[in-house]
Protein backbone atom coordinates (compact mmCIF):
# COMPACT_ATOMS: atom_id res chain seq x y z
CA UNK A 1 32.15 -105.54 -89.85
CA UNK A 2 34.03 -108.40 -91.71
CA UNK A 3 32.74 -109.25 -95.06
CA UNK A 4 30.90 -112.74 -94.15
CA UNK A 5 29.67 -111.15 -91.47
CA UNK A 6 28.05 -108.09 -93.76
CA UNK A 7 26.75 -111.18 -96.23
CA UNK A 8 24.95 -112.59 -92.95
CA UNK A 9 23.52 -109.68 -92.29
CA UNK A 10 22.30 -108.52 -95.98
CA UNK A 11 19.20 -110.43 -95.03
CA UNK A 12 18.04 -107.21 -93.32
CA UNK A 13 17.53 -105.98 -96.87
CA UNK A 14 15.03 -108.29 -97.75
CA UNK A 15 12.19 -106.01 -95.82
CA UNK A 16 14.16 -102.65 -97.16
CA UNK A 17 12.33 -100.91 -99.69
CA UNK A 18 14.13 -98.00 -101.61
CA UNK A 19 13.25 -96.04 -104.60
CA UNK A 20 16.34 -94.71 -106.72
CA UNK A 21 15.89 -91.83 -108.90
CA UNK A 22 17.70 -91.90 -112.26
CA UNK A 23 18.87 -90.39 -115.54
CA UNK A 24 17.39 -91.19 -118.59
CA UNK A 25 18.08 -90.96 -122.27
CA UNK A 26 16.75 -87.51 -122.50
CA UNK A 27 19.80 -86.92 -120.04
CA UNK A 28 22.32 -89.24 -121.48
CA UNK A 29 21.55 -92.09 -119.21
CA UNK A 30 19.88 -95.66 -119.22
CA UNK A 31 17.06 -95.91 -117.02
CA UNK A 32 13.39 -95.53 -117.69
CA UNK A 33 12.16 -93.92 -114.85
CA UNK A 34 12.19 -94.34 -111.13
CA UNK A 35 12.71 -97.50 -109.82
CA UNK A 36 11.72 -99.49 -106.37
CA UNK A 37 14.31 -101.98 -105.40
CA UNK A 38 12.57 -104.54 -102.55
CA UNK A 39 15.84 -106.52 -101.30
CA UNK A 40 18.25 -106.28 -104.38
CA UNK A 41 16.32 -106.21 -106.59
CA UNK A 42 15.04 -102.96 -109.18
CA UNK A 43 12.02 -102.83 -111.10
CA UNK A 44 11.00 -99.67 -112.68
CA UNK A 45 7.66 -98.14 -111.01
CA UNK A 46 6.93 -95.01 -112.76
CA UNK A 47 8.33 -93.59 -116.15
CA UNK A 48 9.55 -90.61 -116.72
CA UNK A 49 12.30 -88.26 -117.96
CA UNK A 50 15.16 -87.66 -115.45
CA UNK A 51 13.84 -88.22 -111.93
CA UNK A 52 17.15 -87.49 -110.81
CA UNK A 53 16.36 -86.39 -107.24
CA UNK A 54 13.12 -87.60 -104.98
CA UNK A 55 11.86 -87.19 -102.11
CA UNK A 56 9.37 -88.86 -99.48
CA UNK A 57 7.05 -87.29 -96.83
CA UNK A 58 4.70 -90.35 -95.74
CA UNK A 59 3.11 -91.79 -98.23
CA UNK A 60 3.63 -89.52 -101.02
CA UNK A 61 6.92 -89.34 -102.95
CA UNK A 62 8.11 -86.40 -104.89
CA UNK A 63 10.06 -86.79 -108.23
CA UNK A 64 11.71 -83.67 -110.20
CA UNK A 65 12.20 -84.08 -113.89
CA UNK A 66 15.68 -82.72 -114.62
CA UNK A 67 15.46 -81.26 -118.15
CA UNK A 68 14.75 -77.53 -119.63
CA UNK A 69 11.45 -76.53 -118.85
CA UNK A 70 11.54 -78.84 -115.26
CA UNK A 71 9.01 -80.09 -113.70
CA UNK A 72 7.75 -81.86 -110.30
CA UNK A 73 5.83 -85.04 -110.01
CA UNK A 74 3.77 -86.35 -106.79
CA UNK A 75 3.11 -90.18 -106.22
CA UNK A 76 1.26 -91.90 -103.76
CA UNK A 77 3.56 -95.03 -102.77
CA UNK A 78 1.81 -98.14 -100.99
CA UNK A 79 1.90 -102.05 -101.65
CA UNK A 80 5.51 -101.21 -103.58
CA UNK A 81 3.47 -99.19 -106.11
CA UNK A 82 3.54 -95.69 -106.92
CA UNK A 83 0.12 -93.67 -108.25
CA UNK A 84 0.87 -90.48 -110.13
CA UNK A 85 -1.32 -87.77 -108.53
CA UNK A 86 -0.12 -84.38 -110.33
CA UNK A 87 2.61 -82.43 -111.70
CA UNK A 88 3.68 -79.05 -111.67
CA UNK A 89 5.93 -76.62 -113.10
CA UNK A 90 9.49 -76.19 -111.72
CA UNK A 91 9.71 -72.55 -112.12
CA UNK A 92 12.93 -73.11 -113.92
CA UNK A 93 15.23 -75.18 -116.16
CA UNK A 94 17.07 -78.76 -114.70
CA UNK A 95 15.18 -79.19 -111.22
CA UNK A 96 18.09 -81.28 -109.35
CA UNK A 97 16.69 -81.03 -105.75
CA UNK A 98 13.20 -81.79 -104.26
CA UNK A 99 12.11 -81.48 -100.74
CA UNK A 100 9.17 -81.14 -98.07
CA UNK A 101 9.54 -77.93 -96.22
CA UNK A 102 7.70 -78.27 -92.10
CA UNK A 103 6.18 -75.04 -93.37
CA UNK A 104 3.64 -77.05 -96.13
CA UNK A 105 5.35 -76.10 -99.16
CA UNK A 106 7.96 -78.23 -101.62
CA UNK A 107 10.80 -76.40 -102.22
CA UNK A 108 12.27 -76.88 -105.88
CA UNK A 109 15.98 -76.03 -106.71
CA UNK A 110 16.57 -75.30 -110.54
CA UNK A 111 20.28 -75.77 -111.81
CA UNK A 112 20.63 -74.04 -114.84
CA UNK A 113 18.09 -71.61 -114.35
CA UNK A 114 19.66 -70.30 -110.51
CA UNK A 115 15.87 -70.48 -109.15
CA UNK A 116 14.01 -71.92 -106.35
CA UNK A 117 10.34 -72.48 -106.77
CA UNK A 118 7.91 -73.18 -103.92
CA UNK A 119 4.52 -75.37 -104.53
CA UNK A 120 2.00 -75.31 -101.61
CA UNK A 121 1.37 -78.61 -101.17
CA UNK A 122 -2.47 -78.37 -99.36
CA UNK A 123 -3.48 -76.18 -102.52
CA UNK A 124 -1.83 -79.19 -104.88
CA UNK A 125 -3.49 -81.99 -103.04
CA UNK A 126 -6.36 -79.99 -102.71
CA UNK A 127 -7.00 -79.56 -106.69
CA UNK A 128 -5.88 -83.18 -107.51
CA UNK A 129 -8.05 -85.01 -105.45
CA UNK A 130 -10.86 -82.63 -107.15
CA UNK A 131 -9.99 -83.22 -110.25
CA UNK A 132 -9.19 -87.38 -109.60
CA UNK A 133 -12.36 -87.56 -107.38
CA UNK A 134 -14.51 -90.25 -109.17
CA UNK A 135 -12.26 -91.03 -111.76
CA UNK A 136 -10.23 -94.20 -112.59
CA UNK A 137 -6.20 -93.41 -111.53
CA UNK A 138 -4.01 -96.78 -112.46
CA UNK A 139 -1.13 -96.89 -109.82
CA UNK A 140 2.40 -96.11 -112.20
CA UNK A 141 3.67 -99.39 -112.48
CA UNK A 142 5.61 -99.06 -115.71
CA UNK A 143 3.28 -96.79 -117.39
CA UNK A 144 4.36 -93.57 -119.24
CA UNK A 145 4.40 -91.12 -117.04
CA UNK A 146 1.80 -88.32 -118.46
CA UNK A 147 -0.59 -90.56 -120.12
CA UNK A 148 -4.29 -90.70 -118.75
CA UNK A 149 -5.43 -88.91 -116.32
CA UNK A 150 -2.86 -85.94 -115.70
CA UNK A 151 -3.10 -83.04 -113.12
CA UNK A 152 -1.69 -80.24 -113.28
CA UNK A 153 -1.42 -77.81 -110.40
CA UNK A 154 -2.52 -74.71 -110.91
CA UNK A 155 0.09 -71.35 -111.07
CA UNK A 156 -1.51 -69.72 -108.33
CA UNK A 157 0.11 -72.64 -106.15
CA UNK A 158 2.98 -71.77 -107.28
CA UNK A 159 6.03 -68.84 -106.68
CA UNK A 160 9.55 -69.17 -107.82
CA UNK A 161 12.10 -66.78 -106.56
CA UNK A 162 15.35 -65.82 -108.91
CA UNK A 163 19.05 -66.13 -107.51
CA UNK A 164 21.20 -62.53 -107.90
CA UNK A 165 22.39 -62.77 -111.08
CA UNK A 166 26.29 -63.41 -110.23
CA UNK A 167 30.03 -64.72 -111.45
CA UNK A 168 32.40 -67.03 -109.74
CA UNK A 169 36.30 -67.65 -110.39
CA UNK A 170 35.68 -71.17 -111.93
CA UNK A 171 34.41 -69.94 -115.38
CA UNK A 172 32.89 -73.37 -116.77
CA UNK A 173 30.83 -74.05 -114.10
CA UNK A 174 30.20 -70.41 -111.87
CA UNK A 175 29.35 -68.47 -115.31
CA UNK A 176 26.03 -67.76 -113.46
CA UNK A 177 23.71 -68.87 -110.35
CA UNK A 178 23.25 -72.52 -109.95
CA UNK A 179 20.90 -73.32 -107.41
CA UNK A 180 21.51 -77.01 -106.31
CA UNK A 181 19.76 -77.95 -103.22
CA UNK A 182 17.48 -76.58 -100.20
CA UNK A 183 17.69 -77.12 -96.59
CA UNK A 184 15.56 -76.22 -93.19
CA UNK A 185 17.13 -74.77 -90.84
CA UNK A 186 16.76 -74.47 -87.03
CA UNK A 187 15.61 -71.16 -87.12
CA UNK A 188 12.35 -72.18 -89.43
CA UNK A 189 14.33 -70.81 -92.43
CA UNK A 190 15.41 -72.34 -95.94
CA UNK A 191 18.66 -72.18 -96.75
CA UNK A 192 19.56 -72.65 -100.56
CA UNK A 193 23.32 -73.21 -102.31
CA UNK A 194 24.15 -71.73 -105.10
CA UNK A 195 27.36 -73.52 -106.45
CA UNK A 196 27.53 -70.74 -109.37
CA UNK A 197 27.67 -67.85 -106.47
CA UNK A 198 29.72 -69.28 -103.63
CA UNK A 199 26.31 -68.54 -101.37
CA UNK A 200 23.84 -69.76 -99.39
CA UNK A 201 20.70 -68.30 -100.04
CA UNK A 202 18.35 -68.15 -96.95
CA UNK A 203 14.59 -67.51 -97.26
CA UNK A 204 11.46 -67.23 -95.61
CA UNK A 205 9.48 -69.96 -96.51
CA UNK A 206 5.47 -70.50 -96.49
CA UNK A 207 2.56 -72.70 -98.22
CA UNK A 208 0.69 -69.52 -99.62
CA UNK A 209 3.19 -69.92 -101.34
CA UNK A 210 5.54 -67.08 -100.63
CA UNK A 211 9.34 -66.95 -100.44
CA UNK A 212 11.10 -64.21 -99.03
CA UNK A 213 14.87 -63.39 -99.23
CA UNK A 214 16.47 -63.03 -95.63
CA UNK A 215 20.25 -62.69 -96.26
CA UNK A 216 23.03 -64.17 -98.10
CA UNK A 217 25.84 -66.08 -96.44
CA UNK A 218 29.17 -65.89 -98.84
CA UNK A 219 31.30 -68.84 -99.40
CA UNK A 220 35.79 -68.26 -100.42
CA UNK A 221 35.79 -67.82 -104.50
CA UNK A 222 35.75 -71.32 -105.85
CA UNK A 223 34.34 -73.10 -103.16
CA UNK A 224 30.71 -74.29 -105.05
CA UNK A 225 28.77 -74.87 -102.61
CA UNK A 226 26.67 -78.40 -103.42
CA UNK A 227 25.03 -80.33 -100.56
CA UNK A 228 24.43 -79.41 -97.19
CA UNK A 229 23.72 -81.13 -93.62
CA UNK A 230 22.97 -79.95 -90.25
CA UNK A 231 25.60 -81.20 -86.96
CA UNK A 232 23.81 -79.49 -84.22
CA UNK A 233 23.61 -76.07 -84.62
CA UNK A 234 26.39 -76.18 -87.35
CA UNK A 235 25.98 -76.23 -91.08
CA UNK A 236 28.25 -78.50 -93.08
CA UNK A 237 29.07 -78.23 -96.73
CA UNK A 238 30.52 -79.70 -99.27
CA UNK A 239 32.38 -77.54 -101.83
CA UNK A 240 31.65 -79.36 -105.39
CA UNK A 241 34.68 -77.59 -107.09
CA UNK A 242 37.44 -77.14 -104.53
CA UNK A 243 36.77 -80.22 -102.80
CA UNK A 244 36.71 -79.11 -99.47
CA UNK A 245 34.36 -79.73 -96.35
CA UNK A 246 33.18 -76.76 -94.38
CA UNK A 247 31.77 -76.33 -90.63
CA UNK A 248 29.93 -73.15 -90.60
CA UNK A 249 28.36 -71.54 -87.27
CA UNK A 250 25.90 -68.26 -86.75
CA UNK A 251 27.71 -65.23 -85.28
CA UNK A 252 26.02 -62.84 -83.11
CA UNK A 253 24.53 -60.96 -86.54
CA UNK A 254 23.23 -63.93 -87.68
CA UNK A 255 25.32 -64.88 -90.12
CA UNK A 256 26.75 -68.05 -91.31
CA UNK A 257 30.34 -67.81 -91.09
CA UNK A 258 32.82 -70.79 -91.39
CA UNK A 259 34.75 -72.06 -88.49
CA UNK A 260 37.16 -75.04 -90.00
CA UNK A 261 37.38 -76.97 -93.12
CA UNK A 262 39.09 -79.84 -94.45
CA UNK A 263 40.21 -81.37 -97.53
CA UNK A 264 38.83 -84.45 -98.78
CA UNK A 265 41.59 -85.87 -100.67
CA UNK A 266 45.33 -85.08 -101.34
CA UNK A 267 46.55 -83.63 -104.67
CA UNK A 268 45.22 -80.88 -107.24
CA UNK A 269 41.61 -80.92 -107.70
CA UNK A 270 41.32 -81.16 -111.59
CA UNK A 271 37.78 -83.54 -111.82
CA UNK A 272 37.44 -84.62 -108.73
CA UNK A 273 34.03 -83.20 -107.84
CA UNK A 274 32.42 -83.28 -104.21
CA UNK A 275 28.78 -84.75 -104.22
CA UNK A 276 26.40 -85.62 -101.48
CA UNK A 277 26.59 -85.21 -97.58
CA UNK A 278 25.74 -86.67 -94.59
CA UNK A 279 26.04 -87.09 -90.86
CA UNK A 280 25.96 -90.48 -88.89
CA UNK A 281 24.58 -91.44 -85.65
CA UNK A 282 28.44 -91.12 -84.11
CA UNK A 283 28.27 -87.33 -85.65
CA UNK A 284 30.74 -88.06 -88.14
CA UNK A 285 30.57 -86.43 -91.82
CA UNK A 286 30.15 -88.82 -95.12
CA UNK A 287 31.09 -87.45 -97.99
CA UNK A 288 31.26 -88.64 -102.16
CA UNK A 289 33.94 -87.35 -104.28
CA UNK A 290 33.01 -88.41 -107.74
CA UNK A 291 36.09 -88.47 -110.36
CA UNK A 292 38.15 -90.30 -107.31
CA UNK A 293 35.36 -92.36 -106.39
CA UNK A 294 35.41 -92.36 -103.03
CA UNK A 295 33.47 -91.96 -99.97
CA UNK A 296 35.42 -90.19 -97.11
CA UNK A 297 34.84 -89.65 -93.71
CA UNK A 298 35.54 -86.66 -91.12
CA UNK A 299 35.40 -86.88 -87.61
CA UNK A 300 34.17 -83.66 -86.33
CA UNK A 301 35.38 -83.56 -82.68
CA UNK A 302 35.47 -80.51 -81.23
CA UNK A 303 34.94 -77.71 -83.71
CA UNK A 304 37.28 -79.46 -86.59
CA UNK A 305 36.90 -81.45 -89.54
CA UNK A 306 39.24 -83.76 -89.82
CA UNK A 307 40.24 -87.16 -92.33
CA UNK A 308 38.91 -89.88 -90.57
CA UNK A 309 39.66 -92.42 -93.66
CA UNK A 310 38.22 -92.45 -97.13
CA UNK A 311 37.23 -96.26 -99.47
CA UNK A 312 35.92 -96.92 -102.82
CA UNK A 313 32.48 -96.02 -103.45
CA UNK A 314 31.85 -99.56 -105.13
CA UNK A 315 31.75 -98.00 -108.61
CA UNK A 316 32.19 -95.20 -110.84
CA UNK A 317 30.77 -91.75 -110.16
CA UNK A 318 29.10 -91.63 -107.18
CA UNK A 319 26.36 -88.95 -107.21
CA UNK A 320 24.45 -89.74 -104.22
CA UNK A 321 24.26 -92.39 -101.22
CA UNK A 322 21.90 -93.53 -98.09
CA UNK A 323 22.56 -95.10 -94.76
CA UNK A 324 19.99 -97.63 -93.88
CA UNK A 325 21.58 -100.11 -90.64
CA UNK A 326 24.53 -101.15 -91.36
CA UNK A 327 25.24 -100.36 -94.79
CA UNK A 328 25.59 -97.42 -97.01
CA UNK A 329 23.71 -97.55 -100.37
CA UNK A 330 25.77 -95.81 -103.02
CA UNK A 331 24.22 -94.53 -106.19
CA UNK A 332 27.14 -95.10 -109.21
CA UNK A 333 25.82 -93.01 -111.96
CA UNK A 334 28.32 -94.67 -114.22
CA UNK A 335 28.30 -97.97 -113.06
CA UNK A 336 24.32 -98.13 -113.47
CA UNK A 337 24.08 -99.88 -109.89
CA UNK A 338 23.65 -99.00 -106.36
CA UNK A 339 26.10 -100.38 -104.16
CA UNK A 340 25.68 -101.87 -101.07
CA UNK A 341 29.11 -100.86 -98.86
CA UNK A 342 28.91 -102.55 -94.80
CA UNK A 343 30.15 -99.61 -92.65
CA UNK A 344 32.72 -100.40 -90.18
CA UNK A 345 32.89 -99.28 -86.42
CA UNK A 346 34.81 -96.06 -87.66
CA UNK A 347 32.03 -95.31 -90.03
CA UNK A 348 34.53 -95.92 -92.99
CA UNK A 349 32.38 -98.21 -95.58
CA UNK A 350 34.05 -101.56 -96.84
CA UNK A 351 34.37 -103.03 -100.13
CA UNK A 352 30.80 -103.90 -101.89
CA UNK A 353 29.15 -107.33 -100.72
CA UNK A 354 26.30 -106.28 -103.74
CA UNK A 355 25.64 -104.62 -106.38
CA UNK A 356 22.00 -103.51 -107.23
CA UNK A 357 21.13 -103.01 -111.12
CA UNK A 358 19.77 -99.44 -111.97
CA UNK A 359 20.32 -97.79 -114.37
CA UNK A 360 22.76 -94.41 -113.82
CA UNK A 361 20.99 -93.89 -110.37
CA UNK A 362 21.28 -90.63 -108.75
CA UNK A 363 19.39 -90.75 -106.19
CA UNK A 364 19.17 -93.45 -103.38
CA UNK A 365 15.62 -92.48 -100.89
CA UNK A 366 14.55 -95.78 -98.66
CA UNK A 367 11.25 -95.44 -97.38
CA UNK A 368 9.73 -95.83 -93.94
CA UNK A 369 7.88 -99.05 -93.13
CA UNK A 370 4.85 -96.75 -92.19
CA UNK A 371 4.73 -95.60 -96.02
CA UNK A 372 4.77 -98.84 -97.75
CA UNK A 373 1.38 -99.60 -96.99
């Protein structure tokens, strides 16, 4: 797509909403809250300390609050609005990963704390809307977040299971288990990384809530495992510290054993530090390397990984991008703005044609016309 041609077509973004999660000064960023961005332009819509991951299942929108002592926050989104319903403990310290398991429950992924906390959501909706029934909820626009009428979901909604308590080779950041983010798999499972264990963590998941450990997959020393995606029946992940791409595939006892990897960038690692993944609709991988600030694709052909091309992210720090048609939105912690790349036939992004004002986003989630209301 040549550039004029990408500034013709930004007019699809005029009916895109998107709500970018952020750090705030309680994390050393700039932002207020979370904010909704309707074309290219960001408002804040509810405040709160470091929503730096959401996530969206309907109409409701989940936020976590990254700090000691976490917490998780449920909104109700419609007319570009969000409603606080209710918040709940994160079973752990720096929440950096939120999302809706099929089973019923949220699954929570604590950083620092190397834990991963399940909230039944029927029991959680179930004691907000008899506690709210009656009562006078303002949507969030702007207000501080806890204020008025607040929620809180009952423990007995809640379980949080603890990561083995384990070392890695990088001794700054594996000191301990880091539990960074939760995916489904297609066997009705959870799997969780653990970037301070060079694991994946996979569990039995349900809204009672339980969670149940069902084995551990190991990862090389050093790898860090950060993000994850599905291709198919393979797993891809992105190692945060050696900044390497892996393809792993079930064997015949079930485990999750990898079957290529790549390199995302030439030259010694030092602080270039893998972020968040993603396949496209040709199957190829996306992938942000903050500290080079790029985004770099893989074709996967075959059973490889391979360099397809890499370009700049459109800023500095690039902790977390979308694909809507088109483009890919890039959230530039450092640059306090989204950027809006147009992707190419190859699925390599070019250079920005805008850049939306947020402060150090970290999370990019557009939602579905059938949520907005």
């Amino acid at each position: 797509m040549s550039e004029s041609g990408a500034l013709d077509d930004l007019a699809v973004l005029d009916d895109l909403h998107v709500l970018v999660g952020s750090y705030t000064a309680t994390g050393g960023g700039s932002a207020t809250g979370i904010s909704i961005v309707h074309g290219t332009t960001a408002h804040t819509a509810a405040v709160m300390d470091d929503p730096s991951f959401l996530a969206a299942d309907g109409d409701r929108v989940y936020a976590v609050s990254e700090t000691a002592d976490g917490s998780v926050s449920a909104f109700r989104y419609a007319d570009g609005a969000l409603e606080h319903r209710w918040d709940a403990t994160a079973g752990g310290d720096a929440p950096c990963h939120v999302r809706v398991d099929p089973s019923g429950a949220l699954v929570v992924t604590n950083y620092v704390s190397g834990t991963v906390t399940a909230i039944g959501l029927a029991a959680a909706e179930a004691h907000a809307s008899a506690v709210l029934d009656g009562s006078s909820v303002a949507p969030g626009s702007a207000e501080p977040h806890g204020l008025g009428d607040r929620v809180v979901v009952p423990d007995s909604a809640i379980v949080t299971g603890v990561l083995p308590d384990v070392e890695g080779p990088v001794e700054d950041r594996q000191e301990g288990p880091h539990a960074h983010q939760s995916i489904g798999t297609p066997d009705g499972t959870v799997l969780v990384a653990d970037l301070g264990g060079d694991a994946l963590h996979e569990f039995r998941v349900t809204d009672e809530p339980a969670i149940d450990l069902v084995r551990v997959h190991h990862l090389g020393p050093g790898v860090g495992p950060r993000h994850m995606v599905w291709l198919g029946d393979d797993l891809i992940v992105a190692g945060e510290l050696d900044g390497r791409v892996y393809r792993l595939r079930r064997d015949d006892s079930g485990s999750l054993v990898p079957i290529g990897s790549a390199a995302t960038f030439e030259g010694p690692v030092g602080e270039s530090l893998l972020s968040h993944i993603e396949v496209d609709d040709a199957g190829r991988v996306l992938v942000a390397v903050r500290g080079r600030d790029l985004i770099v694709v893989l074709d996967t052909d075959g059973d490889g990984l391979a360099v397809v091309g890499s370009a700049s992210s459109g800023g500095v720090w690039p902790r977390h991008f979308a694909q809507v048609p088109g483009f890919l939105l890039v959230a530039n912690q450092m640059s306090d703005a989204v950027a809006v790349l147009p992707v190419g036939e190859d699925g390599v992004p070019g250079g920005p044609v805008a850049q939306i004002a947020v402060g150090s986003p970290a999370c990019v989630l557009p939602i579905a016309p059938s949520a907005q209301g």
